[in-house]
PDB file of N, CA and C in Angstrom:
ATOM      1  N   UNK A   1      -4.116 130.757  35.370  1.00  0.00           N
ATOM      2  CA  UNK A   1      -3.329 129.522  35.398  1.00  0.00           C
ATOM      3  C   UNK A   1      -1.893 129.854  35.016  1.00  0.00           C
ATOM      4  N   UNK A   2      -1.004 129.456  35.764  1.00  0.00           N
ATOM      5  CA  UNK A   2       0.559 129.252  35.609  1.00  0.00           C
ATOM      6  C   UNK A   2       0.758 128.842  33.764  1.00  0.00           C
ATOM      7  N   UNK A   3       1.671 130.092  33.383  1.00  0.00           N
ATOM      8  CA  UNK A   3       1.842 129.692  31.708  1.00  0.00           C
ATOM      9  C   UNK A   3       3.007 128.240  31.604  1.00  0.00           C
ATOM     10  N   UNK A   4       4.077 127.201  32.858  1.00  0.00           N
ATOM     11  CA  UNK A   4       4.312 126.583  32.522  1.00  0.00           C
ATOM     12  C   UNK A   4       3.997 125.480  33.322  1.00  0.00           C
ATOM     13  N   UNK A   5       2.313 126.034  34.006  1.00  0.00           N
ATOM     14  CA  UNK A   5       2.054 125.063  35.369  1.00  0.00           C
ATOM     15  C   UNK A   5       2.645 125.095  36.415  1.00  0.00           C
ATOM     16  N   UNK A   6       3.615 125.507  37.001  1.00  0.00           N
ATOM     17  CA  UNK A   6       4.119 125.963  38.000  1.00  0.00           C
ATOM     18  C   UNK A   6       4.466 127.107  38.258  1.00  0.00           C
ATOM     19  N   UNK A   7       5.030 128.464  37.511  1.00  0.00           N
ATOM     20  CA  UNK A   7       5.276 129.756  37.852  1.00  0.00           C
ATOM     21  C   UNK A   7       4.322 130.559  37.538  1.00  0.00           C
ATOM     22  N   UNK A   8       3.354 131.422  38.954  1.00  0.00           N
ATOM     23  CA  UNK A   8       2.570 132.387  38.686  1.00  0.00           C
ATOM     24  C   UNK A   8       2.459 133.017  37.671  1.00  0.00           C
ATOM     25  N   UNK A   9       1.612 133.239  36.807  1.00  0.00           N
ATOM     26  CA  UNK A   9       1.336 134.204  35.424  1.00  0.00           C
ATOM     27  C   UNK A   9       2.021 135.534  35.889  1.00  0.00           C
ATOM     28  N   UNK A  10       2.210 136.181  37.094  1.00  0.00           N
ATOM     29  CA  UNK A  10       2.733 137.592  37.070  1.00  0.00           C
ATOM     30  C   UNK A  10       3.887 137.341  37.300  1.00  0.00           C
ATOM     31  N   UNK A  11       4.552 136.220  37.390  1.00  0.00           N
ATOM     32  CA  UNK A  11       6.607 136.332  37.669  1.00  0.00           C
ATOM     33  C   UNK A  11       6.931 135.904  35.638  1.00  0.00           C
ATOM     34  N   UNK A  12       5.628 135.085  35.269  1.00  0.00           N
ATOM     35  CA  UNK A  12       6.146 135.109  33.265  1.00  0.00           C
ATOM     36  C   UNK A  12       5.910 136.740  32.633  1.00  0.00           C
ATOM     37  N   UNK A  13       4.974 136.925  32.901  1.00  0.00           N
ATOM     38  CA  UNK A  13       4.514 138.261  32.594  1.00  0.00           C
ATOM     39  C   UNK A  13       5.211 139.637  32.972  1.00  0.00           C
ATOM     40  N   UNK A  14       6.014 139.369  34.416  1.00  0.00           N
ATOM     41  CA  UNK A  14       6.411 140.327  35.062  1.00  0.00           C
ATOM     42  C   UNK A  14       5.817 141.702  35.528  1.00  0.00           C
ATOM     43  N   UNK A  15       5.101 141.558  35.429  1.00  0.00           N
ATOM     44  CA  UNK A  15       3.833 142.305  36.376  1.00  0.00           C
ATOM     45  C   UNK A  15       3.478 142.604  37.792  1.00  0.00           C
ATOM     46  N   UNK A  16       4.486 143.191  38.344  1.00  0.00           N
ATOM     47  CA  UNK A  16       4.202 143.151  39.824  1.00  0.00           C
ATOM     48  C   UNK A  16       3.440 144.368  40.303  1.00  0.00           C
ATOM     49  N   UNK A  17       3.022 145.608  38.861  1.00  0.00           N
ATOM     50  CA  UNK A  17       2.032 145.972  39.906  1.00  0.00           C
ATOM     51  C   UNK A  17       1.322 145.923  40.899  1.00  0.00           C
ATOM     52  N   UNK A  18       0.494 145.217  40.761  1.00  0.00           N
ATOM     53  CA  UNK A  18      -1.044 144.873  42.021  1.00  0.00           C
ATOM     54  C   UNK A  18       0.084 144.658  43.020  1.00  0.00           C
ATOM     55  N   UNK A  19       1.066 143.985  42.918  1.00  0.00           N
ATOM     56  CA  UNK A  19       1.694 143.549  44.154  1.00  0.00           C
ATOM     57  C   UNK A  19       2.611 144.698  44.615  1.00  0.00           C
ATOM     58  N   UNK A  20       2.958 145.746  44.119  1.00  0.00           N
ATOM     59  CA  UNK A  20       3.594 147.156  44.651  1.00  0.00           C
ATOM     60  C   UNK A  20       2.212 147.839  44.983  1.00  0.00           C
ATOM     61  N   UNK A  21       1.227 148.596  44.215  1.00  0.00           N
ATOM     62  CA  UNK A  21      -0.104 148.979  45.032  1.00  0.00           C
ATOM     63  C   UNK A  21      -0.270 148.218  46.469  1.00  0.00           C
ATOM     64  N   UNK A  22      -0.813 146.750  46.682  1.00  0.00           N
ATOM     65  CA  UNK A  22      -0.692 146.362  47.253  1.00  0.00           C
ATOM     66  C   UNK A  22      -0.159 146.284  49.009  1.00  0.00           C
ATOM     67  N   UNK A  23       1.298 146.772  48.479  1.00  0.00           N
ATOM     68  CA  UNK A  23       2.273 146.756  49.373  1.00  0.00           C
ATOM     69  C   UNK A  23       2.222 148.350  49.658  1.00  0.00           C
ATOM     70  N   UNK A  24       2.520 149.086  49.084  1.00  0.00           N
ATOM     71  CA  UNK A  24       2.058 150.457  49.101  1.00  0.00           C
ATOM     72  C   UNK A  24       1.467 150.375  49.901  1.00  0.00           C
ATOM     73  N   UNK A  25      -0.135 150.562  49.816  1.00  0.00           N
ATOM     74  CA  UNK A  25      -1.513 150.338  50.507  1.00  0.00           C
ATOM     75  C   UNK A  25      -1.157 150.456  51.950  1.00  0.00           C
ATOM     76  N   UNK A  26      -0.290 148.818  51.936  1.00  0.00           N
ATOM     77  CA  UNK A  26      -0.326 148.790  53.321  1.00  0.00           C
ATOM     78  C   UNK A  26       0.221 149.382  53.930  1.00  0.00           C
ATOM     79  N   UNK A  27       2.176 150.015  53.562  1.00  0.00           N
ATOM     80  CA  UNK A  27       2.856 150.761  54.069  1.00  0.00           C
ATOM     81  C   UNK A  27       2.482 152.556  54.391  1.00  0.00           C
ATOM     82  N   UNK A  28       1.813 152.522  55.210  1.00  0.00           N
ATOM     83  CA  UNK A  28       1.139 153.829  55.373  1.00  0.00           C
ATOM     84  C   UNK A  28       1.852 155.231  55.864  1.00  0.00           C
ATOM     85  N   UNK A  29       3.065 154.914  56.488  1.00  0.00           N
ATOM     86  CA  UNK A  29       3.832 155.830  56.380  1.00  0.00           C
ATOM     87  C   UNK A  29       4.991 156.139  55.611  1.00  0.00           C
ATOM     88  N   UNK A  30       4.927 155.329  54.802  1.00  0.00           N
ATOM     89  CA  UNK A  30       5.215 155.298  53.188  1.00  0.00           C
ATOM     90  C   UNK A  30       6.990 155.349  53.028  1.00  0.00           C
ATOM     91  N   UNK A  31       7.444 154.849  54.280  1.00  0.00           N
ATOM     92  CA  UNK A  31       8.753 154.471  54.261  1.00  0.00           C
ATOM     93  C   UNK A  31       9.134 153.358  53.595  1.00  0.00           C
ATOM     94  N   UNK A  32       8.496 152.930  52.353  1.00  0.00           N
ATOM     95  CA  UNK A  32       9.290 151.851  51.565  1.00  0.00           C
ATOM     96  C   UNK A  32       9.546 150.240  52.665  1.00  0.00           C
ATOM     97  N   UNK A  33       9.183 150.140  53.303  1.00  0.00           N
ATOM     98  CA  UNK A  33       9.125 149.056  54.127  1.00  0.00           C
ATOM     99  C   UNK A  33       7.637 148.327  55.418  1.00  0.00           C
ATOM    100  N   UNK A  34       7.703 147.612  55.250  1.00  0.00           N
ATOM    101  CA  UNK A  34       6.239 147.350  56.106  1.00  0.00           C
ATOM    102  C   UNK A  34       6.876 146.590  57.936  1.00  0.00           C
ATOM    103  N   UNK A  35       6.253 147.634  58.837  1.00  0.00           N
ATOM    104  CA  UNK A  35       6.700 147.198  59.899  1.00  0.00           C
ATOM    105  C   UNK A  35       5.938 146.667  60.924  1.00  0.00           C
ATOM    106  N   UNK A  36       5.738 146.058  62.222  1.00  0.00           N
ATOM    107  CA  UNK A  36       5.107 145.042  62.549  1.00  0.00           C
ATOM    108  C   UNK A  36       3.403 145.846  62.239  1.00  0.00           C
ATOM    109  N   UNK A  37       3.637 147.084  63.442  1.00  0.00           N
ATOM    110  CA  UNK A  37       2.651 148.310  63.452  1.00  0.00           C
ATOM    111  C   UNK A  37       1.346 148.336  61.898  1.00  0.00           C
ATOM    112  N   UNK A  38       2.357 148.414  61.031  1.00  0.00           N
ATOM    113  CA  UNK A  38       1.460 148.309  59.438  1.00  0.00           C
ATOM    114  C   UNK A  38       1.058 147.042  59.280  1.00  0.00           C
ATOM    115  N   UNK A  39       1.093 146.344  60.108  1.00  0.00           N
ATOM    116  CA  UNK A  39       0.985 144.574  59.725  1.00  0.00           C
ATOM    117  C   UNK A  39      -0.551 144.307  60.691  1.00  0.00           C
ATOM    118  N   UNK A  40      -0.240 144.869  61.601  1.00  0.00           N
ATOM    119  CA  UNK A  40      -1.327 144.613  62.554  1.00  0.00           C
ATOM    120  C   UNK A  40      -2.436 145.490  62.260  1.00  0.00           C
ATOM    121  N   UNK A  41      -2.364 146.206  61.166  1.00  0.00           N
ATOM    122  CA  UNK A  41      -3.470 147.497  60.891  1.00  0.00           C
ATOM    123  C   UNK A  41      -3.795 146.629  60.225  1.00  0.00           C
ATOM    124  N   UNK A  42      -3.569 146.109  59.001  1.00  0.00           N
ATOM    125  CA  UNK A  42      -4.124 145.224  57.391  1.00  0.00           C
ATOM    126  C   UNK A  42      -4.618 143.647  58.325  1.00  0.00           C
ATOM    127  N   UNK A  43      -3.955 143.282  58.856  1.00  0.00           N
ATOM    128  CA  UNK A  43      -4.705 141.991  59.924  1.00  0.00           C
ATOM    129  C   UNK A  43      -5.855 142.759  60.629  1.00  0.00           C
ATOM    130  N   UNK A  44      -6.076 143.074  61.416  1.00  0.00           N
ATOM    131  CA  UNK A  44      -7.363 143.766  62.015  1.00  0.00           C
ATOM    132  C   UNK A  44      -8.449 143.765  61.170  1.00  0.00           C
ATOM    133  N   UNK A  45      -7.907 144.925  59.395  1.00  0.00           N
ATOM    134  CA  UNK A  45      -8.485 145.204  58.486  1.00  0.00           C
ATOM    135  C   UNK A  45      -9.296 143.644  57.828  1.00  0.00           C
ATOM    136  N   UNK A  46      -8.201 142.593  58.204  1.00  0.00           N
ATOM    137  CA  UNK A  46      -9.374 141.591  57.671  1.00  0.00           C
ATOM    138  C   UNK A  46      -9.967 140.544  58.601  1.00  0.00           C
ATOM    139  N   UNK A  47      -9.685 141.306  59.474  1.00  0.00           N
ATOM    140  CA  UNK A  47     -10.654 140.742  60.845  1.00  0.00           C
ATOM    141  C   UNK A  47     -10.067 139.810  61.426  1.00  0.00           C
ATOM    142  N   UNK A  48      -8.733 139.884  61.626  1.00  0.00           N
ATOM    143  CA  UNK A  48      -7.934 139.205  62.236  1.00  0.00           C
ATOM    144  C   UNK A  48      -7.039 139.979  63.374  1.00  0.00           C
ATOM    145  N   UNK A  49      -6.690 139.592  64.492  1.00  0.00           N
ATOM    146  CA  UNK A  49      -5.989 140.046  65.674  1.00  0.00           C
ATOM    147  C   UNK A  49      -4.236 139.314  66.047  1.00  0.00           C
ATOM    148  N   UNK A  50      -3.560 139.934  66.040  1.00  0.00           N
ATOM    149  CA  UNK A  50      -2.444 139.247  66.164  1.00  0.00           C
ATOM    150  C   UNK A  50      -1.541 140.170  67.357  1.00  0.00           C
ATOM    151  N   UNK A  51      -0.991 138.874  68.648  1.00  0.00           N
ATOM    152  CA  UNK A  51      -0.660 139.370  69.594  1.00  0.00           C
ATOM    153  C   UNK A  51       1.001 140.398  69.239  1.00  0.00           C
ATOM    154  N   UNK A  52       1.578 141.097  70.432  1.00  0.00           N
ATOM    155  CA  UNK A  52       2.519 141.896  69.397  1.00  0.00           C
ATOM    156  C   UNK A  52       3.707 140.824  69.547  1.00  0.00           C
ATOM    157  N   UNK A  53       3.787 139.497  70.406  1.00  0.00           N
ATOM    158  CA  UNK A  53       4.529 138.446  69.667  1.00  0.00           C
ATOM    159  C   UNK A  53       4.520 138.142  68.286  1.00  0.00           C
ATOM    160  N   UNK A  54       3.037 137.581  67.919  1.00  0.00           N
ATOM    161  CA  UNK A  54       3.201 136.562  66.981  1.00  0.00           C
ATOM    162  C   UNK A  54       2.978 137.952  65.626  1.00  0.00           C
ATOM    163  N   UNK A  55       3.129 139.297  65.889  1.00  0.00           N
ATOM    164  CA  UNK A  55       3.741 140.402  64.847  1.00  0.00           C
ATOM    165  C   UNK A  55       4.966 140.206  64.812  1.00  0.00           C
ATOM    166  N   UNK A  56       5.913 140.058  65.756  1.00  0.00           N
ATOM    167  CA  UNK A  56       7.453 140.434  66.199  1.00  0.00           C
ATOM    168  C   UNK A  56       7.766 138.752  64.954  1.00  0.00           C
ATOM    169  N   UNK A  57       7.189 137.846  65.284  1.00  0.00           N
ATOM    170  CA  UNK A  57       7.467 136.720  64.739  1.00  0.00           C
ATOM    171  C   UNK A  57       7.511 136.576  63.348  1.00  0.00           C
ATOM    172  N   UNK A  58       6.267 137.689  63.003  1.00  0.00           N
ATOM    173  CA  UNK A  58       5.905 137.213  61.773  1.00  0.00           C
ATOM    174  C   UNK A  58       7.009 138.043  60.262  1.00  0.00           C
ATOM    175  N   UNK A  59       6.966 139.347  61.645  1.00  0.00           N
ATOM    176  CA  UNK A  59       8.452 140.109  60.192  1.00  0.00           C
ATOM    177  C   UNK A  59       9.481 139.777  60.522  1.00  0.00           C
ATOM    178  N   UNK A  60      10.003 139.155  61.660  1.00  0.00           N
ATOM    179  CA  UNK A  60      11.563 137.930  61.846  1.00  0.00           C
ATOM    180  C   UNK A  60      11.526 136.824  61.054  1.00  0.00           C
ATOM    181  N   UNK A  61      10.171 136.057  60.285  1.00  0.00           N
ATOM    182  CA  UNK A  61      10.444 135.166  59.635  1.00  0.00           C
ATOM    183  C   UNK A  61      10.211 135.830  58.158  1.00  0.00           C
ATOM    184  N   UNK A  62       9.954 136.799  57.855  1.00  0.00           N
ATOM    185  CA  UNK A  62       9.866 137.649  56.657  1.00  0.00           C
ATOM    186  C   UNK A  62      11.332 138.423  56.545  1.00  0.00           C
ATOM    187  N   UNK A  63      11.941 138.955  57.317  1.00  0.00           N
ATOM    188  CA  UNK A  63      12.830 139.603  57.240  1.00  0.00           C
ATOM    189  C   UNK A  63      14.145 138.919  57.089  1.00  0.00           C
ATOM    190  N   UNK A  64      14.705 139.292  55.785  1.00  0.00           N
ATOM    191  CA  UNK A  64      16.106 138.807  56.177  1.00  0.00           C
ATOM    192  C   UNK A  64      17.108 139.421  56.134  1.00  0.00           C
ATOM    193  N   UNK A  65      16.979 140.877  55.589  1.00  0.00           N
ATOM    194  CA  UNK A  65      17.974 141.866  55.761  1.00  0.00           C
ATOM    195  C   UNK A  65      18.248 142.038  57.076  1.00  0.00           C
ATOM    196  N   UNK A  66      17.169 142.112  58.049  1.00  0.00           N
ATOM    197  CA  UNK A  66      17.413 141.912  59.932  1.00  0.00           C
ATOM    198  C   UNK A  66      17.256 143.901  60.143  1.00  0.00           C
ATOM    199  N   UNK A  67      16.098 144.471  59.273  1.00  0.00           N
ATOM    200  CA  UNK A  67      15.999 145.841  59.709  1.00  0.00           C
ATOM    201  C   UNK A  67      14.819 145.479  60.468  1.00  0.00           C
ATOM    202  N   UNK A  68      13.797 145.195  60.919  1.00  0.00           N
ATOM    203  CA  UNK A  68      12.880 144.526  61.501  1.00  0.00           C
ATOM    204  C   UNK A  68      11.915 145.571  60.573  1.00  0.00           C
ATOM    205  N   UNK A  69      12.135 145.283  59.971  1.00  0.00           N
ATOM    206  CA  UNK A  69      10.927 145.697  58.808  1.00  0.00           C
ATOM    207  C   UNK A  69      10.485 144.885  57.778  1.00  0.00           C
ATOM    208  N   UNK A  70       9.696 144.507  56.643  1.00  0.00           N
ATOM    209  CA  UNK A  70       9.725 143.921  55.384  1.00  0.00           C
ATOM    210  C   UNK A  70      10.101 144.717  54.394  1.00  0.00           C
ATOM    211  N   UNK A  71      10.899 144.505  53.571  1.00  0.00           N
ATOM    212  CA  UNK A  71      11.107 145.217  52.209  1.00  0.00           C
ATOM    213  C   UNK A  71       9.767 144.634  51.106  1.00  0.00           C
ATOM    214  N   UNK A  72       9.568 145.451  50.240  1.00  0.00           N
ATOM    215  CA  UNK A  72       8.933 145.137  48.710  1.00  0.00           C
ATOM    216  C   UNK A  72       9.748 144.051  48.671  1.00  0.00           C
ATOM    217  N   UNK A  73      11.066 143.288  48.164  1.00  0.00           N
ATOM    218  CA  UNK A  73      11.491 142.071  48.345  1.00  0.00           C
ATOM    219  C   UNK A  73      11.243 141.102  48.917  1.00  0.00           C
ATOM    220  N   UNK A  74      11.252 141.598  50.106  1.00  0.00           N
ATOM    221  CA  UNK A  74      10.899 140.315  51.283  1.00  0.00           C
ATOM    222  C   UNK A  74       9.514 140.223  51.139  1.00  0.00           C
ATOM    223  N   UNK A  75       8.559 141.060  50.992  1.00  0.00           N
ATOM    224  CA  UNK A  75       7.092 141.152  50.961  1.00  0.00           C
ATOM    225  C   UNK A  75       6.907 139.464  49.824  1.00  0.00           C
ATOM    226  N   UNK A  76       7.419 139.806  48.225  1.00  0.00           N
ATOM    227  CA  UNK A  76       7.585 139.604  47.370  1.00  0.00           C
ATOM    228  C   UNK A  76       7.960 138.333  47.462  1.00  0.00           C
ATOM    229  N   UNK A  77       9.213 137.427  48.012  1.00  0.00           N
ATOM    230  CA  UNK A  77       9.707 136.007  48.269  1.00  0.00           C
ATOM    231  C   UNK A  77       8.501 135.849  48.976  1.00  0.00           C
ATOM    232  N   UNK A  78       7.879 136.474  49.920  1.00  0.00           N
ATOM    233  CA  UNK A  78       6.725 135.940  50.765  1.00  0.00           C
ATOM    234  C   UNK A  78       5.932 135.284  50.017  1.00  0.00           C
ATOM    235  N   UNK A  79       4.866 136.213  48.788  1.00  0.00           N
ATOM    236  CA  UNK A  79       4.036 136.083  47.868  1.00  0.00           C
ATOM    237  C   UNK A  79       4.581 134.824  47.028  1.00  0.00           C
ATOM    238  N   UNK A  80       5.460 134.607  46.852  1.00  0.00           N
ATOM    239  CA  UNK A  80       6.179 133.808  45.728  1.00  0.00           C
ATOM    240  C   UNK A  80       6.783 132.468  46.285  1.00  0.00           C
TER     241      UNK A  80
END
């Protein structure tokens, strides 16, 4: 439970492990960024299929630096 009812226990705590493992995990060629390619591996992984539109879509609305990648940041505002 949220320590003031609204902000996740890991943004009071500051704990973003699990959420760097996490992100890690998924980034498999371990360039510090997650790109559509790594997106569609971890979707598959949970038994989900995504066309390479609605990939292209999904790190354009994640991305706002505009590298067509996700940063740990952008991952992160996602989660949050």
């Amino acid at each position: 439970m949220p320590a003031d009812g609204q902000t996740p226990e890991f943004v009071v705590s500051g704990d973003l492990r699990p959420f760097r493992e996490a992100f890690d995990a998924i980034d498999t060629n371990e360039n510090g960024a997650l790109s559509s390619h790594e997106l569609a591996q971890v979707l598959r992984m949970m038994g989900t299929r995504a066309t390479v539109e609605e990939l292209s879509d999904m790190v354009r609305e994640l991305d706002r630096s505009g590298s067509d990648e996700i940063s740990f940041q952008e991952f992160m505002l996602f989660i949050m």
